[in-house]
N, C-alpha and C. Protein backbone atom coordinates (compact mmCIF):
# COMPACT_ATOMS: atom_id res chain seq x y z
N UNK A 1 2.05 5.81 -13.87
CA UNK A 1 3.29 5.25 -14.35
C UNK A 1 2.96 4.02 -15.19
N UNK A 2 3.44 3.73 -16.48
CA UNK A 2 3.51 2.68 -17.29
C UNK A 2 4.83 1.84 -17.30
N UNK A 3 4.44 0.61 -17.30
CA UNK A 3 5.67 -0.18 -17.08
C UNK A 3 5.35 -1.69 -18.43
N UNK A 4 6.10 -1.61 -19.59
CA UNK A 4 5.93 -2.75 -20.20
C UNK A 4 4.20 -2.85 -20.75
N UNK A 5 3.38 -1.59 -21.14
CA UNK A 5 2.17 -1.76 -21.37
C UNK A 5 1.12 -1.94 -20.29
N UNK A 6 1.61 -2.06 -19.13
CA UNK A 6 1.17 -1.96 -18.05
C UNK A 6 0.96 -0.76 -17.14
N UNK A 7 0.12 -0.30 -16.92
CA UNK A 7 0.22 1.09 -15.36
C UNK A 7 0.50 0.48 -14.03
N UNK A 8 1.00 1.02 -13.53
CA UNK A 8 1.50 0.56 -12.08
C UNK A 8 0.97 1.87 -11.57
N UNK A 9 0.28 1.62 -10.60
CA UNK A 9 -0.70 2.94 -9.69
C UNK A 9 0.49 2.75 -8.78
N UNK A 10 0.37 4.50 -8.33
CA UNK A 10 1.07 5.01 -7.65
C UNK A 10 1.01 4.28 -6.24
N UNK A 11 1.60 4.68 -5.07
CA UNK A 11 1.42 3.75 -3.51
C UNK A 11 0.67 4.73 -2.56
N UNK A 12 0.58 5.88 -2.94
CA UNK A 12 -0.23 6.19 -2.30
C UNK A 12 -1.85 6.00 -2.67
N UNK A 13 -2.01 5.65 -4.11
CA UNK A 13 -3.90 4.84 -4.38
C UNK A 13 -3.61 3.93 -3.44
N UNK A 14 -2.56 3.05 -3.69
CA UNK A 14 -2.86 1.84 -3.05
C UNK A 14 -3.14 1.81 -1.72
N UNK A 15 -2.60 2.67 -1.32
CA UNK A 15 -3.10 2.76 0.37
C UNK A 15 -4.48 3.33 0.35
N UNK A 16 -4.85 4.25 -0.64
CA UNK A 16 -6.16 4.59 -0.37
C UNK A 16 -7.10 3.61 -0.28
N UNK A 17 -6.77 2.67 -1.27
CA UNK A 17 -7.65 1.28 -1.18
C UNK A 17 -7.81 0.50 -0.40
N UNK A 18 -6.73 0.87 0.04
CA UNK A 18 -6.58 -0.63 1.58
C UNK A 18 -7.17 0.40 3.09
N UNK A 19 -7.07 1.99 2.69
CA UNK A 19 -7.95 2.24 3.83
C UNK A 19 -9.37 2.29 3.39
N UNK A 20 -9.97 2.39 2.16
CA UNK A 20 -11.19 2.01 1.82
C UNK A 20 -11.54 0.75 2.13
N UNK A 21 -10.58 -0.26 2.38
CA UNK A 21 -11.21 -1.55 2.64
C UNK A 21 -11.22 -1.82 4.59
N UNK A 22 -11.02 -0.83 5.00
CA UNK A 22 -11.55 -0.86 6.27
C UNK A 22 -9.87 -0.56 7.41
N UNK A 23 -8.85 -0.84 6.61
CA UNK A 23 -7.92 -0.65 8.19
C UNK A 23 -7.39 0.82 7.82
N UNK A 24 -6.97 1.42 9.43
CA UNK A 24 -6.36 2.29 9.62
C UNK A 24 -4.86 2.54 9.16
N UNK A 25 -4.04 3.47 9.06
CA UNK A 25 -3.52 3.53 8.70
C UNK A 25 -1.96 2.93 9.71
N UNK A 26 -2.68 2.98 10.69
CA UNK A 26 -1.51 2.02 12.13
C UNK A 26 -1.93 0.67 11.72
N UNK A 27 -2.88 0.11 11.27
CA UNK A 27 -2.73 -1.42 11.23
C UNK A 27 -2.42 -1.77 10.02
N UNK A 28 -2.44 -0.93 8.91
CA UNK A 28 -1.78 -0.65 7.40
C UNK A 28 -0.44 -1.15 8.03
N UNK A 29 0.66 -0.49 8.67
CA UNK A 29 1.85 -0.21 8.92
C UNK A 29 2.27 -1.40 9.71
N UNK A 30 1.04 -1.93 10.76
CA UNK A 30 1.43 -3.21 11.24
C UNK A 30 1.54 -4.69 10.45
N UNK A 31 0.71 -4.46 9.69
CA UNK A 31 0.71 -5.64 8.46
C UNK A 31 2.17 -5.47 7.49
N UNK A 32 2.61 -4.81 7.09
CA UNK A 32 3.49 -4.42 6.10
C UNK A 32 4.95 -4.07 7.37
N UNK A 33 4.43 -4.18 8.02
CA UNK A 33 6.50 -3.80 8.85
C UNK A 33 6.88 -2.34 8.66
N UNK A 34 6.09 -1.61 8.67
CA UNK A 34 6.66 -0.20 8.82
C UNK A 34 5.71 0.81 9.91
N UNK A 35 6.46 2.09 9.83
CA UNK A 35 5.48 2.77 10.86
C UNK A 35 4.49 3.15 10.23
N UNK A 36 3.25 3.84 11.16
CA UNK A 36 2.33 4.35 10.70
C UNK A 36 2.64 5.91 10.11
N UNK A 37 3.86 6.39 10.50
CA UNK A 37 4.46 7.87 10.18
C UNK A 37 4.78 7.58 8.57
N UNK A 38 5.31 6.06 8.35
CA UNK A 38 5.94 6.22 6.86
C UNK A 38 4.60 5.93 6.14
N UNK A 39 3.35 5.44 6.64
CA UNK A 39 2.51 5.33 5.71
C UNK A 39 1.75 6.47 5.47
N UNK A 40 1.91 7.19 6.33
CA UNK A 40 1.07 8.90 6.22
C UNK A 40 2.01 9.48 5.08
N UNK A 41 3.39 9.45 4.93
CA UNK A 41 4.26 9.87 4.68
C UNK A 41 4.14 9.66 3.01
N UNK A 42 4.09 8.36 2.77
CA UNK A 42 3.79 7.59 1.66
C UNK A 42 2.18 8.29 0.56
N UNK A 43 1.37 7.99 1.66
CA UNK A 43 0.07 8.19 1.59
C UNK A 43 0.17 9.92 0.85
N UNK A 44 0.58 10.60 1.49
CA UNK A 44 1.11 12.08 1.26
C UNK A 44 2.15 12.66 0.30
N UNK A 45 2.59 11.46 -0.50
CA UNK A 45 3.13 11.65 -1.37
C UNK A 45 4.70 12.47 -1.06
N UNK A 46 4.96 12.36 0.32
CA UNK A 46 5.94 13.08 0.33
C UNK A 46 7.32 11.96 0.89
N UNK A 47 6.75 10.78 0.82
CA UNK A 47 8.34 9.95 0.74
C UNK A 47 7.94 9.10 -0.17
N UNK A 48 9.13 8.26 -0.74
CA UNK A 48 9.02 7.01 -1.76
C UNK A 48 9.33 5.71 -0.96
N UNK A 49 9.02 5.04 -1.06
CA UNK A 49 8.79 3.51 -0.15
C UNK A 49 9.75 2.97 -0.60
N UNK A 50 10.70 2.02 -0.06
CA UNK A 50 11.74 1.09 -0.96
C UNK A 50 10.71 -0.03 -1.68
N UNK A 51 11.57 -0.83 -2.81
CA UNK A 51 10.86 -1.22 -3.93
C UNK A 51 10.13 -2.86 -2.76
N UNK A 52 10.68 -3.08 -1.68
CA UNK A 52 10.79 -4.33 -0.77
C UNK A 52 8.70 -3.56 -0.36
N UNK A 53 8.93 -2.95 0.56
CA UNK A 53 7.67 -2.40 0.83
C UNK A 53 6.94 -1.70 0.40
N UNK A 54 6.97 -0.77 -0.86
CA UNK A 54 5.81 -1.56 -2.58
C UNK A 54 4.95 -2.24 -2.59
N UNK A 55 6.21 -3.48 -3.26
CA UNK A 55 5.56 -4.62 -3.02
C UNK A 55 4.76 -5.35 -1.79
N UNK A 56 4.83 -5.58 -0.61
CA UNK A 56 4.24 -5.48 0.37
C UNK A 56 2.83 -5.30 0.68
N UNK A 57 2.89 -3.65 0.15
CA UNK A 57 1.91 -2.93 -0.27
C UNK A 57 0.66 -2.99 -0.81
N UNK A 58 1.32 -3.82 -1.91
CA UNK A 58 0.19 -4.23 -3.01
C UNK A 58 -0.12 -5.65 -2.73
N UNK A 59 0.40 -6.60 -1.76
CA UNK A 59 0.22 -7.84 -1.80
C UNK A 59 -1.04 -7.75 -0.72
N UNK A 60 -0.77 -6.44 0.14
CA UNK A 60 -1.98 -5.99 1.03
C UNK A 60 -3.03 -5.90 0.68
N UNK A 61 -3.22 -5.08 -0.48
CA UNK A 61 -3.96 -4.42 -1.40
C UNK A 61 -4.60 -5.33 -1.98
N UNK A 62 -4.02 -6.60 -2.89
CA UNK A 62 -4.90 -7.28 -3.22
C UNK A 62 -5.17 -8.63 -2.56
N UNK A 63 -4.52 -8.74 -1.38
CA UNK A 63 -5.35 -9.36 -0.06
C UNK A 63 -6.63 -8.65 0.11
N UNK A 64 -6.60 -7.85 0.40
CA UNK A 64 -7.93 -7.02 1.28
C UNK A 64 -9.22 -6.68 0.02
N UNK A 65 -8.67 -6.19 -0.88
CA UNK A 65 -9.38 -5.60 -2.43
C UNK A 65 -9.77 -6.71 -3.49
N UNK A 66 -9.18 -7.75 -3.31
CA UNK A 66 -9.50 -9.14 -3.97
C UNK A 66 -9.46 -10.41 -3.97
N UNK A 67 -10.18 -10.33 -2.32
CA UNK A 67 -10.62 -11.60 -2.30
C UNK A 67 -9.73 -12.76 -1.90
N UNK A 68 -8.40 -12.57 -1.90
CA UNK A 68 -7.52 -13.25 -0.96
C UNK A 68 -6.95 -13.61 0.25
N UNK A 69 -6.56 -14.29 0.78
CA UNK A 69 -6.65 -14.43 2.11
C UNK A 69 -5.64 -13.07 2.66
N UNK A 70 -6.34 -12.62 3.79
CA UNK A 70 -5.38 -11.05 4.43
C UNK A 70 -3.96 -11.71 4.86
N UNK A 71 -3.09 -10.51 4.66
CA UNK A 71 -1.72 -10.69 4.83
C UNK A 71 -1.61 -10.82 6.65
């Protein structure tokens, strides 16, 4: 997806990344306020996340992926 010259990666990379960076997909869900069912769910491409936990998402993402302090 392109947004303004920008790509915005889908939420399910982003979770791939944040389980490449070592947590499961239950402590994915504990950090971010949701279940571990909606992140499989997510992850699987078979639900859409509200735009609130997205964002969330990615603040995880580049906590864990760059060097910022973990959420």
């Amino acid at each position: 997806m392109f947004m303004a010259g920008k790509r915005i990666e889908p939420l399910d990379e982003v979770i791939e990344q944040i389980v490449g960076s070592g947590l499961s997909e239950y402590e994915i869900a504990d950090k971010v306020a949701a279940s571990q069912a909606s992140i499989n769910r997510i992850r699987n491409r078979k639900q859409r996340p509200s735009d609130d936990l997205g964002q969330r998402l990615r603040q995880l993402r580049n906590a864990r992926c760059n060097g910022e302090a973990t959420a």
